[in-house]
Structure formats: C-alpha cells, structure tokens
Protein backbone atom coordinates (compact mmCIF):
# COMPACT_ATOMS: atom_id res chain seq x y z
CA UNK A 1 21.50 25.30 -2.12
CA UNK A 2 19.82 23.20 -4.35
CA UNK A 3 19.88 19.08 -4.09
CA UNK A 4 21.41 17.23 -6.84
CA UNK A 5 19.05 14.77 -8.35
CA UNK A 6 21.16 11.86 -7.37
CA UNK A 7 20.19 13.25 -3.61
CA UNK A 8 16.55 14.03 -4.08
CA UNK A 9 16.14 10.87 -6.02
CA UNK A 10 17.31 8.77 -2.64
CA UNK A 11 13.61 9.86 -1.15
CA UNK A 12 10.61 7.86 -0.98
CA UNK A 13 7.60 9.46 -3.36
CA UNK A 14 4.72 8.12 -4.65
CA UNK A 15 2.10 9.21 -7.07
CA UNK A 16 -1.68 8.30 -6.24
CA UNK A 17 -2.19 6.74 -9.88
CA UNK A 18 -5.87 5.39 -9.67
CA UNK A 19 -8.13 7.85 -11.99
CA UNK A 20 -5.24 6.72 -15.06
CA UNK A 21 -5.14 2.58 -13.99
CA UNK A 22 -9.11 3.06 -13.95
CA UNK A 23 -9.14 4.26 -17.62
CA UNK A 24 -6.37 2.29 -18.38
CA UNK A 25 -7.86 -1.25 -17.85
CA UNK A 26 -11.38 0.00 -19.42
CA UNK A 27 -9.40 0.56 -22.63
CA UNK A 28 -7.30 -2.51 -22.21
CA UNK A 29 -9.32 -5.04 -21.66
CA UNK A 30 -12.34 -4.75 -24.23
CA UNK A 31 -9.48 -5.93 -26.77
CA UNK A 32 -9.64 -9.26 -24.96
CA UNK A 33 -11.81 -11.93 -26.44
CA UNK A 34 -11.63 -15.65 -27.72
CA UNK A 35 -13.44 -17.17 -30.78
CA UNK A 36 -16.93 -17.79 -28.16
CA UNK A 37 -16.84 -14.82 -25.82
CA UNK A 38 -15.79 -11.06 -25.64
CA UNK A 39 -15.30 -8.71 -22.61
CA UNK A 40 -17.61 -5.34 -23.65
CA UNK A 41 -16.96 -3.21 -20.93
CA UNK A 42 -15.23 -2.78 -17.28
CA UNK A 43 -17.86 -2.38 -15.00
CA UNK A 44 -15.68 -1.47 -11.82
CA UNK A 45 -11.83 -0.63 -10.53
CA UNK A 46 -11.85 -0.82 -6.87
CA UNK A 47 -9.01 -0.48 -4.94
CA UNK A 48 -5.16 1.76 -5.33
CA UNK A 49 -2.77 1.89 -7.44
CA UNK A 50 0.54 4.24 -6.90
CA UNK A 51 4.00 4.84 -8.19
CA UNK A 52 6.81 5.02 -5.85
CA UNK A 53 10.19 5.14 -6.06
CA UNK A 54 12.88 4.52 -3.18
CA UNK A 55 16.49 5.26 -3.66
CA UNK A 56 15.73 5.95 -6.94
CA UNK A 57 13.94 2.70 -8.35
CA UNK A 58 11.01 3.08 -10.01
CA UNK A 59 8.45 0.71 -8.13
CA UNK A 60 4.78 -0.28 -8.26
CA UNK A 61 2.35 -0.69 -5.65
CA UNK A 62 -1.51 -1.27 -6.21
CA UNK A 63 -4.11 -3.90 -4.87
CA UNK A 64 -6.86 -3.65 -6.90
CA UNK A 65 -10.65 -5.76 -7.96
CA UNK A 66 -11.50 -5.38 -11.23
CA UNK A 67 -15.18 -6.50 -12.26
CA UNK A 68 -15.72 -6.63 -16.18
CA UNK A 69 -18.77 -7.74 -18.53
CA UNK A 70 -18.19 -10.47 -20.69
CA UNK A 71 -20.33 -11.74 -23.62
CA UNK A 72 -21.37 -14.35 -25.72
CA UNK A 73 -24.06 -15.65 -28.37
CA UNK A 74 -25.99 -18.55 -28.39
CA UNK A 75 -26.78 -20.49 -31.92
CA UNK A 76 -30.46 -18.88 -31.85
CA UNK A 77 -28.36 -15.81 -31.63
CA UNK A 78 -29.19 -14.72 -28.51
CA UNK A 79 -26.73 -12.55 -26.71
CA UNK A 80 -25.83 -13.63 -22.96
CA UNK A 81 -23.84 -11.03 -20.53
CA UNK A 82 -22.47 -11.73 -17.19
CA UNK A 83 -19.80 -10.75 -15.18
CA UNK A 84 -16.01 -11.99 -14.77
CA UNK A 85 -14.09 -10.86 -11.64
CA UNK A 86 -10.87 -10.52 -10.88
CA UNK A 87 -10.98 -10.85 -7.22
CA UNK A 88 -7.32 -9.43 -6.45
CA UNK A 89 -4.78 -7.94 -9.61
CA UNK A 90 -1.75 -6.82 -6.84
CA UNK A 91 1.99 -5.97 -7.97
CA UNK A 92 3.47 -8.68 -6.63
CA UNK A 93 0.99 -11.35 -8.41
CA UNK A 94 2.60 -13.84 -11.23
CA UNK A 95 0.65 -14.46 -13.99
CA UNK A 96 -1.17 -18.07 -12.85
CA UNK A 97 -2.03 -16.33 -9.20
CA UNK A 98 -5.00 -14.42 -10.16
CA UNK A 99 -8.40 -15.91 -9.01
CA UNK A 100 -11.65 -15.62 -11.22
CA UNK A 101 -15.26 -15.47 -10.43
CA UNK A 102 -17.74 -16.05 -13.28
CA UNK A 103 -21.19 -15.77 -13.40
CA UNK A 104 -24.34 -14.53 -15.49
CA UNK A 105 -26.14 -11.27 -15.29
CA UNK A 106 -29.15 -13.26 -14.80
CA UNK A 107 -28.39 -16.55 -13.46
CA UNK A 108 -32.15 -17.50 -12.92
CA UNK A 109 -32.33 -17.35 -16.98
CA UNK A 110 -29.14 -19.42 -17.99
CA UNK A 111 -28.08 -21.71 -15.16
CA UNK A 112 -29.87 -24.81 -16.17
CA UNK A 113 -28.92 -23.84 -20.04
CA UNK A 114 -25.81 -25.89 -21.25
CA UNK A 115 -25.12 -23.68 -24.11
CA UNK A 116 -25.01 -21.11 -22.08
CA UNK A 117 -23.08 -22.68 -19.43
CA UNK A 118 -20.33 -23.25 -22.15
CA UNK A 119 -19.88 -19.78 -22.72
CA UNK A 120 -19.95 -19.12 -19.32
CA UNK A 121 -17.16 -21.75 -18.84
CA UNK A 122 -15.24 -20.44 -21.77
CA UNK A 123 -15.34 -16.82 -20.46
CA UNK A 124 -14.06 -18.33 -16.97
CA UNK A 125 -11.06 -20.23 -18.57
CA UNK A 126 -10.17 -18.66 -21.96
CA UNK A 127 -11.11 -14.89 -21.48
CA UNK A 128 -9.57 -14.83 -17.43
CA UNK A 129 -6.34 -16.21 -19.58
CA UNK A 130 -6.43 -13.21 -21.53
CA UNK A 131 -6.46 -11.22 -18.92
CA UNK A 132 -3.69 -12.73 -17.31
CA UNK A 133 -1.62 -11.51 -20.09
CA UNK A 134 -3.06 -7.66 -19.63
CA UNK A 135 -2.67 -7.34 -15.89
CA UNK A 136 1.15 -8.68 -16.02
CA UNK A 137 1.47 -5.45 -18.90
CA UNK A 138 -0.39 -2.86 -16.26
CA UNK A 139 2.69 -2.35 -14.33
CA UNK A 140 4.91 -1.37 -17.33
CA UNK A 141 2.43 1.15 -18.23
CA UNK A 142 1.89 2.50 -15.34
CA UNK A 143 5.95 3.47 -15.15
CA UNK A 144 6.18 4.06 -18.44
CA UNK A 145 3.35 6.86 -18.04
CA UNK A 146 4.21 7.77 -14.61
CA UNK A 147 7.55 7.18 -13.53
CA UNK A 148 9.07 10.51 -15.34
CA UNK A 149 6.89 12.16 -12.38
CA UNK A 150 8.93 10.99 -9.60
CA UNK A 151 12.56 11.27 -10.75
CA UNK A 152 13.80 14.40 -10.03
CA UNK A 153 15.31 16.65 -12.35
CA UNK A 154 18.77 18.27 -11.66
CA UNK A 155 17.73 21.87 -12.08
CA UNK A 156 14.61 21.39 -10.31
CA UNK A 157 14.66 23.89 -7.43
CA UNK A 158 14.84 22.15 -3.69
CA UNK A 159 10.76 21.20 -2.40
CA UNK A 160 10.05 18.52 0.24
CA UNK A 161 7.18 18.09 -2.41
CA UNK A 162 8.67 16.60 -4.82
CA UNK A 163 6.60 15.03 -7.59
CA UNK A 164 3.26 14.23 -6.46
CA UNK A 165 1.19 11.98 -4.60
CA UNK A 166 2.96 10.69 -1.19
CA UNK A 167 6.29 11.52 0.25
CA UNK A 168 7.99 10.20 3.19
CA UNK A 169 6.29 10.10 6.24
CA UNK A 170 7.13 12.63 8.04
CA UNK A 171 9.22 12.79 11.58
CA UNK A 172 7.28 14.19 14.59
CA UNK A 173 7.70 15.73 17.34
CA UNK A 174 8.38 13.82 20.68
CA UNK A 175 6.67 15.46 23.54
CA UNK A 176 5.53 12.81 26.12
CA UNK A 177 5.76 9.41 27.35
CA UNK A 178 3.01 8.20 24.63
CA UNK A 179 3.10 4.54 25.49
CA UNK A 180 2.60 4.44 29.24
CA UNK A 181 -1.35 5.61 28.53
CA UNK A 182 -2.50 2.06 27.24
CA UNK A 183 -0.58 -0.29 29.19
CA UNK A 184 -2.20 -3.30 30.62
CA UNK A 185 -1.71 -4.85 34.36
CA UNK A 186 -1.28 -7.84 32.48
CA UNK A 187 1.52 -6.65 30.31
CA UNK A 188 5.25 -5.44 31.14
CA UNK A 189 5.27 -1.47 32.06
CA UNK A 190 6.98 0.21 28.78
CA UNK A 191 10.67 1.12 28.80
CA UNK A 192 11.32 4.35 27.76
CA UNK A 193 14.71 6.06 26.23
CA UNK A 194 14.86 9.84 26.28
CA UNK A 195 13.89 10.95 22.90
CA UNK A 196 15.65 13.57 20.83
CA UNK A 197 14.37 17.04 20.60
CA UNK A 198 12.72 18.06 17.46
CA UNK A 199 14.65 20.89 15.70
CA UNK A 200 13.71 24.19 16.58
CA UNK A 201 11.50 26.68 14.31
CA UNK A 202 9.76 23.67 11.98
CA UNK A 203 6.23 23.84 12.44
CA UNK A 204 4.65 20.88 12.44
CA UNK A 205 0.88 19.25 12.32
CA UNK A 206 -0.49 15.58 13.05
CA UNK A 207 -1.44 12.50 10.92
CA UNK A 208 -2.97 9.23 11.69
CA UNK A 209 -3.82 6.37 9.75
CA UNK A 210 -4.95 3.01 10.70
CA UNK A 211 -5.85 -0.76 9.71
CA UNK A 212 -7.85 -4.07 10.99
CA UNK A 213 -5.53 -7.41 10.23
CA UNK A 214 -6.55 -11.31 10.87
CA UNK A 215 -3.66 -11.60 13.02
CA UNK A 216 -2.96 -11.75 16.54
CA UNK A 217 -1.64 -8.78 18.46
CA UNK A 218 1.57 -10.81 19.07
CA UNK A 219 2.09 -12.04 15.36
CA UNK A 220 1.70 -8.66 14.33
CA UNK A 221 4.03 -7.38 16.60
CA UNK A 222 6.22 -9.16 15.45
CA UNK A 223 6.18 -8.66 12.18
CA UNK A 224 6.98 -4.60 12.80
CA UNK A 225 9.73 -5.18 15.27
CA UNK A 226 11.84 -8.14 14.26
CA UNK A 227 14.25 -6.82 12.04
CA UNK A 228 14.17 -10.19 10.38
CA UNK A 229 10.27 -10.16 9.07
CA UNK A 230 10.05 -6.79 8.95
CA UNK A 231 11.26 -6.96 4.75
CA UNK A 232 8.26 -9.17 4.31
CA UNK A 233 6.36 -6.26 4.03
CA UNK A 234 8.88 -3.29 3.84
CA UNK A 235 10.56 -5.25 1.11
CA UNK A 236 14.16 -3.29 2.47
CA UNK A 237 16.47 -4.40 4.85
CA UNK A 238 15.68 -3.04 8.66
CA UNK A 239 17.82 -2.11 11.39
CA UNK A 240 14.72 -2.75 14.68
CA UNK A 241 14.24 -4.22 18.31
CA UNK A 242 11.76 -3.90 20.25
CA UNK A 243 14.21 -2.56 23.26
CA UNK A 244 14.03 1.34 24.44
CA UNK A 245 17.20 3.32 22.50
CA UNK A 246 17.81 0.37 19.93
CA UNK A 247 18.53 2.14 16.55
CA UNK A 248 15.45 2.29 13.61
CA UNK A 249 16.93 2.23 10.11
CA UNK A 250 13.54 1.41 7.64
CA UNK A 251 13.16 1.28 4.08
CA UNK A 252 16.29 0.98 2.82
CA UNK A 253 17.53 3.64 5.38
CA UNK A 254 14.78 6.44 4.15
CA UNK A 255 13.18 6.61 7.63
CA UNK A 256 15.79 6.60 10.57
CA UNK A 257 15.23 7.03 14.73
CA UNK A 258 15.44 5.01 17.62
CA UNK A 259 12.85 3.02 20.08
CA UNK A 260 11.75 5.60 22.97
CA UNK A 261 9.38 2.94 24.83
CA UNK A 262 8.11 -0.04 24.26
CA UNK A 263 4.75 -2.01 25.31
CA UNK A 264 5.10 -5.34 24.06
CA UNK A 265 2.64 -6.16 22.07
CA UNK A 266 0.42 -3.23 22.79
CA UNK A 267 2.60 -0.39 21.47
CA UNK A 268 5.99 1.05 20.68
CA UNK A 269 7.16 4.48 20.07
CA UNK A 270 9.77 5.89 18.13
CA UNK A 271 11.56 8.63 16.71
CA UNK A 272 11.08 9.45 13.36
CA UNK A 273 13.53 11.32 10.47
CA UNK A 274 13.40 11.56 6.73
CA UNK A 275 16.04 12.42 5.11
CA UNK A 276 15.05 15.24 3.07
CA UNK A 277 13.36 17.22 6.26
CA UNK A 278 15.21 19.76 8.20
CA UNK A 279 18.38 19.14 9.64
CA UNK A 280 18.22 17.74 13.19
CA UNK A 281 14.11 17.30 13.10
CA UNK A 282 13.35 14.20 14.71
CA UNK A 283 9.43 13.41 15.81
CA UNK A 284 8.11 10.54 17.08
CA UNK A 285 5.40 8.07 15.82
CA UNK A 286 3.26 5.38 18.04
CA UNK A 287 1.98 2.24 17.01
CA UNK A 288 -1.04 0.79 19.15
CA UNK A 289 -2.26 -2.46 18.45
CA UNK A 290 -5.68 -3.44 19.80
CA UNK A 291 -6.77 -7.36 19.75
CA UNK A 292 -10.52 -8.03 19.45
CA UNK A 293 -11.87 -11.32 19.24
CA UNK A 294 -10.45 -11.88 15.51
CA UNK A 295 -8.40 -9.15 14.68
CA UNK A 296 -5.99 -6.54 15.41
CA UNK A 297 -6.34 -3.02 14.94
CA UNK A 298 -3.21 -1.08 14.08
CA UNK A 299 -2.94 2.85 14.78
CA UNK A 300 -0.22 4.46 13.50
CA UNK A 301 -0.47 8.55 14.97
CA UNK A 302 2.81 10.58 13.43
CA UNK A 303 3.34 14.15 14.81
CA UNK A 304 5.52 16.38 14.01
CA UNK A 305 4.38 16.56 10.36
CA UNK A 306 6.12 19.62 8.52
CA UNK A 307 3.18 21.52 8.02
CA UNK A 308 2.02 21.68 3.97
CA UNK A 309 3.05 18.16 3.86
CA UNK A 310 0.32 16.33 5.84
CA UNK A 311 -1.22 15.08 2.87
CA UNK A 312 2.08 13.32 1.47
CA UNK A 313 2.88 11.37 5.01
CA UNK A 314 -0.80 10.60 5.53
CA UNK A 315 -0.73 8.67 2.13
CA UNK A 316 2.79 7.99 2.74
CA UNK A 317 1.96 5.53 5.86
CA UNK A 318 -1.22 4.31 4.41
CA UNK A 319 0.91 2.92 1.52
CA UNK A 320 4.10 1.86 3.04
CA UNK A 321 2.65 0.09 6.00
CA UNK A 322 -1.27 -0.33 6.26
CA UNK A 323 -1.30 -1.71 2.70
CA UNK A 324 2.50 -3.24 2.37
CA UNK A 325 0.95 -5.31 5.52
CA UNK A 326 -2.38 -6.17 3.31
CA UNK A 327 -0.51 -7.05 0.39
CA UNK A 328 1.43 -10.21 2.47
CA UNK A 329 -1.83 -11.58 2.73
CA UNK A 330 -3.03 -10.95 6.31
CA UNK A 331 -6.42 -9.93 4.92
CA UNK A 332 -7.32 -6.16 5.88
CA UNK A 333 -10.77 -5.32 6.89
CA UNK A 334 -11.36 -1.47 5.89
C-alpha cells in the first residue's frame, strides 16, 4: 500500500546540491561590483551544500569557502587582480558574520603601492558587502530550485529512496556486545541492555563515517548524550541518557532506539530505527571517541543498512552529525 505524502514527507532526505551552488555563485557573484572594483570570476567553491527536509520542512545545510577574483584600475590604467575570500558562507550565518581575506595576485608588485592598496581596501570593505547581500539570497535559491525534489508526491509509488541525495540513516543490526572491545582500565566497564532483534528477512550492509573535533573526549560526549545540548547541533528536540535501556528519540523523532551499553566517554551503542524502514527492523550504531593530544576522533559504524541504501545513510550521518557538529563551531579537521 502506498504512503500518503503527508507520511513520506515526515522522513529525513537530503539532496547533495554542490555541482548547482558551484555554478550558482560563479553566475551570481560577477554582478557584484562598486564604482572602484569588480569581482571577474569565482576561482573556487570548496566545501557542501545539501537540501534536506525533516517532517516536511524544507531546510538548508552547506558549509562552504568561496575564493573569487576581484579587480580594479589604477589612474595609469593599469589593471590590478587579487583575490577576496570568503573564509566560511554556512546556513546558519547572518549577514555581518562572514569573515574576508583580501589580498593581491602579486603582492610583491602592489604592497608598497597606495593606489593600489585603496583598491585593495575597497574590494575588502565595499565588494565583501556585496557579497553579504548574495550569500544571504543562496539559500532561497537553493529551495526554490531544489526543494520540489524532496517533497513527495501523493501518487508517487512507496521507495525508501525517495528523492535523492541522503536519506535517513539507516537502523542496523545488533549482533554483539560492541562496546566492551575498547574499554579502558581507567574507565567504568560498559553497561549493556539486551538489544532488540533486527526484523527477519531485511538484508542489510555496513556504513561508517567519521570526524576529528577540537574538543575533549568528555565535552564531546556530552554534547551527543545530554538530551539538553544535543539540539545544539541536531537542531530537534532529543529524548537521550547515557544509561543502558534509556529511550533514543533524535531529530524530531525520525531516528528512534534505545542505549544497549555505554562507555563513558569512550563509546555508546544504540539501537537504531527509521521510520520509513521495515516494520520491526531495529540495528544498532556505535560511537567511539578517541582523544589525542588536541582532538577527538569520532567514529560513527551503522550496520544493518538496508542494502541499496548504503549510499543515502552514509551521506545521511556525514550530514546530520559529522558536519551538524562542525557547523557549531568545534572546528573539524578532515
């Protein structure tokens, strides 16, 4: 029987929308230019930009550095070029939070040049206000060109793969006592709950994602277990304690479960369901975190992947918590 699109709408989809933000600014921002200086070109896009939508809002989510080439002429007529960065254009960003770097193409030539120093300082102020004004339209555009991908339509015929790009992580599987391999003489053994068996006949793969934070293993703990910080970065209200059996309601209630054992602040494990995967299929996924001298790494290994949708949850995690966790400002190292 087919879902109505009030149901499949509920999910959690996103849509991998980098090639089109790419094009987008390169088209977008040669129109910006003051009465000294131009921008000509966009040198570079680095970073991602996706669509998502949860319980059917249209949302968002990109982190990106965008490197352009600005101009200007001297009175002789001579043309200077350098380069005007914006060093992070993010979805959550207001319009006087973006940070500019501005420099020449050859600094050797133009540093000690005052005229050219004024254009330089004109592109830093006056052109990075223009593109204030573009990046706080990029987010509009990308819905308005986008979002009709992810809403469901009524008579569309029931897929887990629903529009494109990532789903909802999948549930996995939960087959063994995952946490009690990394525990620490120093640290409390894990508690475990007895996990619920996945549902029979759904064959299932493996994904794993991961991500290097300046924060300590504790902080960061923290942050994914205390039901109060957890929306920092989820931006949903959470249902979560670190304590073996305590209910897991995330993102808005997309991704449901309960703790199975817990490492404090080493690792947790958990069950794992999304709600538009078989009846009854619950998984598992385990968080490690490893402290080094000024970091923490964060593993995130999910089986019990439907197979044909590894792809989806793979992106799915990478976007929901390796870069919701960047974009709070704990400064990822990829």
């Amino acid at each position: 029987m087919a879902m109505s699109s009030g149901i499949k709408n509920w999910h959690w989809r996103s849509k991998d929308c980098r090639p089109w933000a790419t094009n987008w600014f390169k088209t977008e921002l040669p129109q910006v230019s003051t009465s000294k200086t131009k921008i000509v070109k966009v040198k570079e896009v680095e970073g991602d930009a996706d669509t998502g939508m949860r319980k059917s809002k249209l949302v968002t989510i990109y982190d990106l550095k965008i490197t352009s080439v600005w101009e200007g002429k001297l009175a002789d007529g001579t043309v200077i070029q350098g380069n005007i960065v914006a060093v992070e254009v993010a979805h959550d960003m207001d319009e006087d939070e973006y940070v500019f770097e501005t420099f020449f193409e050859d600094p050797s030539a133009w540093n000690s040049n005052a005229e050219a120093q004024s254009l330089r300082e004109d592109a830093h102020k006056n052109l990075a206000n223009g593109l204030r004004s573009r990046f706080q339209q990029f987010p509009k555009a990308m819905l308005a060109a986008h979002g009709k991908d992810l809403l469901a339509d009524a008579d569309d015929a029931p897929s887990s793969n629903a529009g494109s790009g990532a789903s909802t992580p999948a549930v996995a599987q939960t087959t063994s006592n995952a946490a009690s391999s990394s525990t620490s003489p120093h640290r409390s053994q894990p508690v475990q709950a007895t996990p619920k068996a996945p549902a029979k006949g759904v064959r299932t793969a493996k994904v794993r994602t991961e991500g290097e934070f300046m924060i300590s293993a504790a902080d960061l703990w923290d942050l994914l277990t205390n039901e109060q910080k957890v929306p920092t970065w989820s931006r949903n209200k959470a249902i979560i304690k670190p304590e073996a059996g305590a209910e897991v309601s995330l993102f808005g209630g997309n991704i449901t479960g309960k703790m199975v054992s817990v490492s404090a602040p080493s690792q947790f494990v958990q069950t794992w369901r999304a709600p538009s995967w078989p009846e009854g299929h619950f998984g598992e996924l385990t968080a490690n975190l490893d402290q080094g001298s000024g970091s923490t790494k964060l593993s995130i290994e999910l089986t019990g992947v439907p197979v044909g949708q590894e792809d989806e949850t793979e992106k799915g995690i990478e976007v929901y918590y390796i870069r919701s966790l960047k974009q709070i400002g704990l400064g990822t190292i990829l």
